[in-house]
N, C-alpha and C. Protein backbone atom coordinates (compact mmCIF):
# COMPACT_ATOMS: atom_id res chain seq x y z
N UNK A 1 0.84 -1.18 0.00
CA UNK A 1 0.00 0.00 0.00
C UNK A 1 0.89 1.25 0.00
N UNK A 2 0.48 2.02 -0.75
CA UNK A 2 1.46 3.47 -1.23
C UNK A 2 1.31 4.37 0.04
N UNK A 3 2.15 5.22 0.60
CA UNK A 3 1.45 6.07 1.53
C UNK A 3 0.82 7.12 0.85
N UNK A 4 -0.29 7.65 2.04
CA UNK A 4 -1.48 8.56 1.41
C UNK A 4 -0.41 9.97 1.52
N UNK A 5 -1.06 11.51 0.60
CA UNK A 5 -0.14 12.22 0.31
C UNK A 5 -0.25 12.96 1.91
N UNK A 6 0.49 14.02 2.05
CA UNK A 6 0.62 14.60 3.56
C UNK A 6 1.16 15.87 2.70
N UNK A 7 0.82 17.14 3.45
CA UNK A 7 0.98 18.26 3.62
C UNK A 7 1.27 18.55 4.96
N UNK A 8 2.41 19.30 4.98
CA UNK A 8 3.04 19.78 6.87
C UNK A 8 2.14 20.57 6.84
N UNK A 9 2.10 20.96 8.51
CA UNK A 9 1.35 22.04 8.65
C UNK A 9 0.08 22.51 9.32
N UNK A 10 -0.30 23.41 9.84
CA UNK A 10 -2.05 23.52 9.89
C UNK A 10 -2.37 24.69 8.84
N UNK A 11 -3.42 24.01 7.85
CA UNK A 11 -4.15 25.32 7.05
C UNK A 11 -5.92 25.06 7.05
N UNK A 12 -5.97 26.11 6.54
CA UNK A 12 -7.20 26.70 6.30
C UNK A 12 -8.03 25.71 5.00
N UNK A 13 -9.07 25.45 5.39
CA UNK A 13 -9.66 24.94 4.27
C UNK A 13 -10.55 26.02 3.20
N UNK A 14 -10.06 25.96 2.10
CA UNK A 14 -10.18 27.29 1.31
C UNK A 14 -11.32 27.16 0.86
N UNK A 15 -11.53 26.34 0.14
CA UNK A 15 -13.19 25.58 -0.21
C UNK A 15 -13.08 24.30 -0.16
N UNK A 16 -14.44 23.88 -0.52
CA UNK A 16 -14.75 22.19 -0.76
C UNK A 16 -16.07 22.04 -1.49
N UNK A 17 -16.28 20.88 -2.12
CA UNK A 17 -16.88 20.47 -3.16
C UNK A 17 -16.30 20.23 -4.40
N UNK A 18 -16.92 19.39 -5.29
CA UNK A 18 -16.48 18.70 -6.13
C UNK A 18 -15.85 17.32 -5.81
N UNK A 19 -15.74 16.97 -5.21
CA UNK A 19 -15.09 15.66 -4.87
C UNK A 19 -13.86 15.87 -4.35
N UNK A 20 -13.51 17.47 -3.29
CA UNK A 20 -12.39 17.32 -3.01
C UNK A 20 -12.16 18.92 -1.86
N UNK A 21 -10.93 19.35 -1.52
CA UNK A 21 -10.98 20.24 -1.26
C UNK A 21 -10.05 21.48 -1.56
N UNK A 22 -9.82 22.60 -1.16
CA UNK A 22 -8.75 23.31 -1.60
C UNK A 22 -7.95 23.78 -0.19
N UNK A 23 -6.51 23.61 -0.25
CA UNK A 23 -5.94 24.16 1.45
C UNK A 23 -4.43 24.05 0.73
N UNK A 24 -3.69 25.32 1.20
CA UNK A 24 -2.63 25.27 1.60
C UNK A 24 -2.31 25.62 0.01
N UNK A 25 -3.15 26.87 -0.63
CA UNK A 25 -2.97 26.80 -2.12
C UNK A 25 -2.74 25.97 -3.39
N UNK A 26 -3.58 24.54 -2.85
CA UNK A 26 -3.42 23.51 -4.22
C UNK A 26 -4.65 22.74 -3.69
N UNK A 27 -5.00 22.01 -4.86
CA UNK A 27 -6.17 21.48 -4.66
C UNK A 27 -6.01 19.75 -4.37
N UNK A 28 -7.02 19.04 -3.99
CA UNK A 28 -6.94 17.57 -3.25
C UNK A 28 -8.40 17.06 -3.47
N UNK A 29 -8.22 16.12 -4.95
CA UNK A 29 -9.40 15.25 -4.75
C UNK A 29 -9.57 13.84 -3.53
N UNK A 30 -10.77 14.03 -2.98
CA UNK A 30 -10.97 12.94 -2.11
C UNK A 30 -11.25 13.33 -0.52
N UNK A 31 -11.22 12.47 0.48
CA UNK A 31 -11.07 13.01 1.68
C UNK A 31 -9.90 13.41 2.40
N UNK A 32 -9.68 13.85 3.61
CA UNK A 32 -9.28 14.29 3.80
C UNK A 32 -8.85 14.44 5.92
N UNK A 33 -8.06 14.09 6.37
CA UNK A 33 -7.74 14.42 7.98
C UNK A 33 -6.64 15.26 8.26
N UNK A 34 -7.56 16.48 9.27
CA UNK A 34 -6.04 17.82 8.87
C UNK A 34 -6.08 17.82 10.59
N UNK A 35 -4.78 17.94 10.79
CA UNK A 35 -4.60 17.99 12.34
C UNK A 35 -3.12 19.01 12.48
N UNK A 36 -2.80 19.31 13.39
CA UNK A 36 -2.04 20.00 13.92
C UNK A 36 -0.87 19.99 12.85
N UNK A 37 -0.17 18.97 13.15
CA UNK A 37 0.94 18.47 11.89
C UNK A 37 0.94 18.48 10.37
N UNK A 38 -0.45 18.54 10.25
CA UNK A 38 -0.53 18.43 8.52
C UNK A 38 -1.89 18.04 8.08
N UNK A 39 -1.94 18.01 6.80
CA UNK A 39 -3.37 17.00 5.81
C UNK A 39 -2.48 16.07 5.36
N UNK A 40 -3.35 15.33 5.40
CA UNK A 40 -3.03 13.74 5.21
C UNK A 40 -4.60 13.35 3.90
N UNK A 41 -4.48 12.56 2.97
CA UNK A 41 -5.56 11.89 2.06
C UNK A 41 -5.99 10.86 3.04
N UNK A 42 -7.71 10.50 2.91
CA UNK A 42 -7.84 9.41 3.34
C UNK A 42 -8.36 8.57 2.35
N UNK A 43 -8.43 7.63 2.50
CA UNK A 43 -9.33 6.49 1.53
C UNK A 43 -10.53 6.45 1.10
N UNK A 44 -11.31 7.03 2.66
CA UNK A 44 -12.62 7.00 2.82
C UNK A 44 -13.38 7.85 1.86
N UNK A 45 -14.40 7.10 1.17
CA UNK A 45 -15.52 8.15 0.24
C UNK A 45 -16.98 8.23 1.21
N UNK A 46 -16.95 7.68 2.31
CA UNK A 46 -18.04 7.37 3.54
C UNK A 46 -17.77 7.64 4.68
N UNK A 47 -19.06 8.53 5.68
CA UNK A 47 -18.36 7.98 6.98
C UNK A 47 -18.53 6.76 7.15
N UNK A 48 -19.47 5.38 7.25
CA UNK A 48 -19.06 4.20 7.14
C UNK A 48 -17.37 3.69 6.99
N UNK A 49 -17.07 4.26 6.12
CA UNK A 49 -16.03 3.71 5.65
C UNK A 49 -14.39 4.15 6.89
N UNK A 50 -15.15 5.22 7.27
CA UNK A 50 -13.63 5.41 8.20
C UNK A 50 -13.75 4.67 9.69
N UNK A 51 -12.50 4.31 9.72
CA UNK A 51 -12.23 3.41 10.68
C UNK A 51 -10.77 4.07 11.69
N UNK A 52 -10.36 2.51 12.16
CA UNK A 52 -9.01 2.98 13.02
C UNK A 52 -7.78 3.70 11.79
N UNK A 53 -7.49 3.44 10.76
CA UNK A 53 -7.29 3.47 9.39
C UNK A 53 -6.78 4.65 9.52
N UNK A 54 -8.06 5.29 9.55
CA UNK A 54 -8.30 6.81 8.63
C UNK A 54 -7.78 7.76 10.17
N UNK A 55 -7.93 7.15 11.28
CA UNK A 55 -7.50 7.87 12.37
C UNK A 55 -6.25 7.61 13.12
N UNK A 56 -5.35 6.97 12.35
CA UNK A 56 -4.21 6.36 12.57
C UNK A 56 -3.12 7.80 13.16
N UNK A 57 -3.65 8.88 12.23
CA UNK A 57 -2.07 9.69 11.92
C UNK A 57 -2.54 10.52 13.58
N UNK A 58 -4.17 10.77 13.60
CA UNK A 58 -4.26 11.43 14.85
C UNK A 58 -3.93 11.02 16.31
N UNK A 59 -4.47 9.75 16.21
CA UNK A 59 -3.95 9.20 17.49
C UNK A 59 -2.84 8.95 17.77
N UNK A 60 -1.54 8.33 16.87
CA UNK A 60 -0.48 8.78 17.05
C UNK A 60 0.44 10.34 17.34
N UNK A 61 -0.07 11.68 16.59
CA UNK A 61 -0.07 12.43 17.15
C UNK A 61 -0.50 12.71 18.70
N UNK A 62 -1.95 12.39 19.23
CA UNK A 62 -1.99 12.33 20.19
C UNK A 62 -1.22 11.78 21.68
N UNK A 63 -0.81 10.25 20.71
CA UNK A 63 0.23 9.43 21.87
C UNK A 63 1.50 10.34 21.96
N UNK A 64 2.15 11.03 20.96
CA UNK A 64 3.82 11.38 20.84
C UNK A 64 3.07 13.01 21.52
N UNK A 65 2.60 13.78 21.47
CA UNK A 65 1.53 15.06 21.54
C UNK A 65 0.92 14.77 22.52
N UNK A 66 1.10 14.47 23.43
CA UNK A 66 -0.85 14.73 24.66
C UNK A 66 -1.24 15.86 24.34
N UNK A 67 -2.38 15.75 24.46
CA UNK A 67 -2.84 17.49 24.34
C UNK A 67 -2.94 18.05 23.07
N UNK A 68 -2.38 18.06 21.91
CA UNK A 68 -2.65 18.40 20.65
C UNK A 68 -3.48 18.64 19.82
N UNK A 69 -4.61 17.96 20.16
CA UNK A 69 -5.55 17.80 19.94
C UNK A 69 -6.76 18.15 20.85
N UNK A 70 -7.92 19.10 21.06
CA UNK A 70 -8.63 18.81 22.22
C UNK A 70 -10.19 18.61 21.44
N UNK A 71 -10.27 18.61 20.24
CA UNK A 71 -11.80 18.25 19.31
C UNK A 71 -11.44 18.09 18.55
N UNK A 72 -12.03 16.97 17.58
CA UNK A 72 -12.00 16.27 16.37
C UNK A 72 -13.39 16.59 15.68
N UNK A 73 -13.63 17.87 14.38
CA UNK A 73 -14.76 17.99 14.12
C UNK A 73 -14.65 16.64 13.07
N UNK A 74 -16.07 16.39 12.65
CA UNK A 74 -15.95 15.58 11.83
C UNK A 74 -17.28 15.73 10.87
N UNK A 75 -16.61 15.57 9.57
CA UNK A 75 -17.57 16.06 8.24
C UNK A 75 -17.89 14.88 7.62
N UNK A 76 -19.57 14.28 7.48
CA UNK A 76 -19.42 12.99 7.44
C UNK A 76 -20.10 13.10 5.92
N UNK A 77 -19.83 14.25 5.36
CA UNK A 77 -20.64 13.99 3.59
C UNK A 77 -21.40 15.52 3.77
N UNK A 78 -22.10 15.15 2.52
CA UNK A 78 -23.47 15.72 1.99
C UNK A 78 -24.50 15.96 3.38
N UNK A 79 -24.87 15.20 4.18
CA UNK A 79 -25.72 15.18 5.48
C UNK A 79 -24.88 14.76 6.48
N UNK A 80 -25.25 14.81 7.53
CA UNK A 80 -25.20 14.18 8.83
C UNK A 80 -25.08 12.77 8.91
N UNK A 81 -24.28 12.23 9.12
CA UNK A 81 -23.92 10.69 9.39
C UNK A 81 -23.34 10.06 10.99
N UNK A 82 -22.93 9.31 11.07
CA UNK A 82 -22.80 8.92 12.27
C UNK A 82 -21.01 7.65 12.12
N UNK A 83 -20.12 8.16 12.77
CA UNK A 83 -18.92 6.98 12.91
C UNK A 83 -19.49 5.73 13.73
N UNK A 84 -18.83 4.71 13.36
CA UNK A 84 -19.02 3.50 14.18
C UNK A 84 -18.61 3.43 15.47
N UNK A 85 -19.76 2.54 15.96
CA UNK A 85 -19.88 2.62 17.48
C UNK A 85 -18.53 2.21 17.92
N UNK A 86 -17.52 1.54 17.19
CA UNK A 86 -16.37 1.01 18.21
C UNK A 86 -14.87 1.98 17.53
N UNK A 87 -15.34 2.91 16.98
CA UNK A 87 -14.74 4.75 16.34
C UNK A 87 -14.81 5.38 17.67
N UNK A 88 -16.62 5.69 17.43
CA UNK A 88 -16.66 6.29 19.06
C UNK A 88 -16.30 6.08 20.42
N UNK A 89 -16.37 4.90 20.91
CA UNK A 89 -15.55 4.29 21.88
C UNK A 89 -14.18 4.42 22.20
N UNK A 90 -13.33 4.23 21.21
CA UNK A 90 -12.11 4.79 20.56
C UNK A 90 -11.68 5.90 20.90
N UNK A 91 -12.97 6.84 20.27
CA UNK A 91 -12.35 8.28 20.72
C UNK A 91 -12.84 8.70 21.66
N UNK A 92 -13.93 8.38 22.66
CA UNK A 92 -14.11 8.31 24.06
C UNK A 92 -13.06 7.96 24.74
N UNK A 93 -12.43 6.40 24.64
CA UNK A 93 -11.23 6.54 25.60
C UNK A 93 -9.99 7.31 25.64
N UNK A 94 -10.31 7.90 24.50
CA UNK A 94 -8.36 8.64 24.12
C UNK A 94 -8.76 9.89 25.19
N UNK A 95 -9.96 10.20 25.10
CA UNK A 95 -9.86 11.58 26.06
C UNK A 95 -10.35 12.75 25.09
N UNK A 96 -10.90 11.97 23.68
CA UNK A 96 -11.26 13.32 22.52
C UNK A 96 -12.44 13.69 22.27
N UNK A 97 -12.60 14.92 22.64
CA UNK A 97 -14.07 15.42 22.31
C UNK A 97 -14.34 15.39 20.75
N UNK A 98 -15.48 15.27 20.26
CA UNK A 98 -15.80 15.32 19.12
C UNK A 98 -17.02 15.93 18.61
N UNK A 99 -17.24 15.92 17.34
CA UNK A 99 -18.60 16.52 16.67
C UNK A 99 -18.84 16.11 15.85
N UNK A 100 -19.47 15.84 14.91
CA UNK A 100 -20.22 14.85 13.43
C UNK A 100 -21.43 16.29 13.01
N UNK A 101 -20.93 16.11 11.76
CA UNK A 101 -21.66 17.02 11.23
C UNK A 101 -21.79 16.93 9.56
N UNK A 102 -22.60 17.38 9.10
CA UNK A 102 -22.70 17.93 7.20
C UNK A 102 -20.74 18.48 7.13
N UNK A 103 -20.22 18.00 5.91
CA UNK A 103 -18.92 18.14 5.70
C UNK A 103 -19.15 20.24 5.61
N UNK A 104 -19.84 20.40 4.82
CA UNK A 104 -19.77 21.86 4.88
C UNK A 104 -19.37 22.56 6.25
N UNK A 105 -20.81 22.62 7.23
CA UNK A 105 -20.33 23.06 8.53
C UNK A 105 -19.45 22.65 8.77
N UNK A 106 -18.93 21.55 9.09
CA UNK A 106 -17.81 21.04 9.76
C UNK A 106 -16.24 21.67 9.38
N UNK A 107 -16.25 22.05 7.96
CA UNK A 107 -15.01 22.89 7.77
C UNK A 107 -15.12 23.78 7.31
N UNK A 108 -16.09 24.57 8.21
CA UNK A 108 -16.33 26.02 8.48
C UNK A 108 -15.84 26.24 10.37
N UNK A 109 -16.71 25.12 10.36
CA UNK A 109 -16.26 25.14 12.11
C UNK A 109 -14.39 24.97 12.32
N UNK A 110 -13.65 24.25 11.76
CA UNK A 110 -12.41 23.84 11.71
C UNK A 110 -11.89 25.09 11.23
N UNK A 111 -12.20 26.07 10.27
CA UNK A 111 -11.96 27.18 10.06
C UNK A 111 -11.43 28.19 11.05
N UNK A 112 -12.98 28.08 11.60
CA UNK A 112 -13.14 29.48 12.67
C UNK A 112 -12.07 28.85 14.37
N UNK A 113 -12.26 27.80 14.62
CA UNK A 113 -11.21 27.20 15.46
C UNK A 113 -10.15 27.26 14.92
N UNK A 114 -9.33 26.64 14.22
CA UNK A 114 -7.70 27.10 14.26
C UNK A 114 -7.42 28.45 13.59
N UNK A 115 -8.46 29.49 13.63
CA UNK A 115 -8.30 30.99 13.47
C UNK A 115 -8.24 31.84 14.47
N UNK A 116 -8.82 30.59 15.74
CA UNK A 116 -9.07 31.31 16.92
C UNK A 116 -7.54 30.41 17.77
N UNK A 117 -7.15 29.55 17.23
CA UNK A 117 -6.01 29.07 18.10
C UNK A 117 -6.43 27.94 18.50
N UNK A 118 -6.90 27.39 18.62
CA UNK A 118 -7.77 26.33 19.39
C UNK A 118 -7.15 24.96 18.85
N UNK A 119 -6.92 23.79 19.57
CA UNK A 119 -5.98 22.62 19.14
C UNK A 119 -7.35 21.71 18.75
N UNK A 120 -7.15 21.58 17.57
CA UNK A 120 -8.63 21.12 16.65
C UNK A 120 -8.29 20.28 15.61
N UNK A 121 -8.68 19.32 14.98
CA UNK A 121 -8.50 18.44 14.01
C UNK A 121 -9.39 18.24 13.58
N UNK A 122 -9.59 18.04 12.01
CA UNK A 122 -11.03 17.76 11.07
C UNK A 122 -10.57 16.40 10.19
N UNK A 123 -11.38 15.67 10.45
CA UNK A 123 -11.57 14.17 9.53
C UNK A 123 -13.12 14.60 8.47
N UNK A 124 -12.65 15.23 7.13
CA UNK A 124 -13.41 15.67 5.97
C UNK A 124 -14.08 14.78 5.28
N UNK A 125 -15.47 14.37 5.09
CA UNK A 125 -15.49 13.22 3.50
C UNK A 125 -15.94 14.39 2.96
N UNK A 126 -14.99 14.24 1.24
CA UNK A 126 -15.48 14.86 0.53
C UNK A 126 -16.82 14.81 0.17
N UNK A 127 -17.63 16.03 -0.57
CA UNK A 127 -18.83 16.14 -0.90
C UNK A 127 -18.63 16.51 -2.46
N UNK A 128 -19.69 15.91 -3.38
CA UNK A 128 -19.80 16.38 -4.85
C UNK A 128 -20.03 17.96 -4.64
């Protein structure tokens, strides 16, 4: 398996739609997990589909980082969706607050938090 692409960094999500998003002045078809350290591609075209996988790069940040993190918004599409019950559990025990939301809000909210400073991470599915 190839590794997925990574961008250093924390940026701004410039837009989204189309099957992808725009950050850090270049564009990225697909999804997407931006945390403190960087964007990372994910696999996922679903929230269904994300798993321990897709949350690999955060929780390791978290283990090497305590604290780095204190909310994980999360953009689960077109509507409102829901991560799997043993996702949530997951991120119940790490100590991470979270949110599930329409991908739009959600990286609007991720916006206005790391504009305000705030140690925040967004797990994106792209939206058409």
């Amino acid at each position: 398996m190839a590794p997925l692409p990574f961008v250093p960094g924390r940026h701004a999500i410039e837009s989204y739609g189309g099957g992808g998003f725009r950050f850090a002045g270049m564009s990225h078809v697909g999804s997407i997990l931006a945390t403190p350290r960087g964007i990372s591609a994910l696999a996922a075209v679903s929230i269904a589909e994300v798993g321990d996988e897709a949350l690999a790069p955060l929780i390791a940040e978290l283990e090497t980082t305590p604290g780095a993190v204190e909310l994980l918004v999360v953009g689960a599409g077109a509507s409102p969706g829901r991560l799997s019950e043993a996702l949530i559990q997951r991120l119940r025990a790490s100590g991470l607050r979270f949110e599930t939301m329409a991908t739009g809000p959600a990286a609007r909210v991720y916006n206005v938090l790391i504009e305000e400073g705030r140690r925040v991470a967004a797990l994106l599915i792209a939206v058409a």
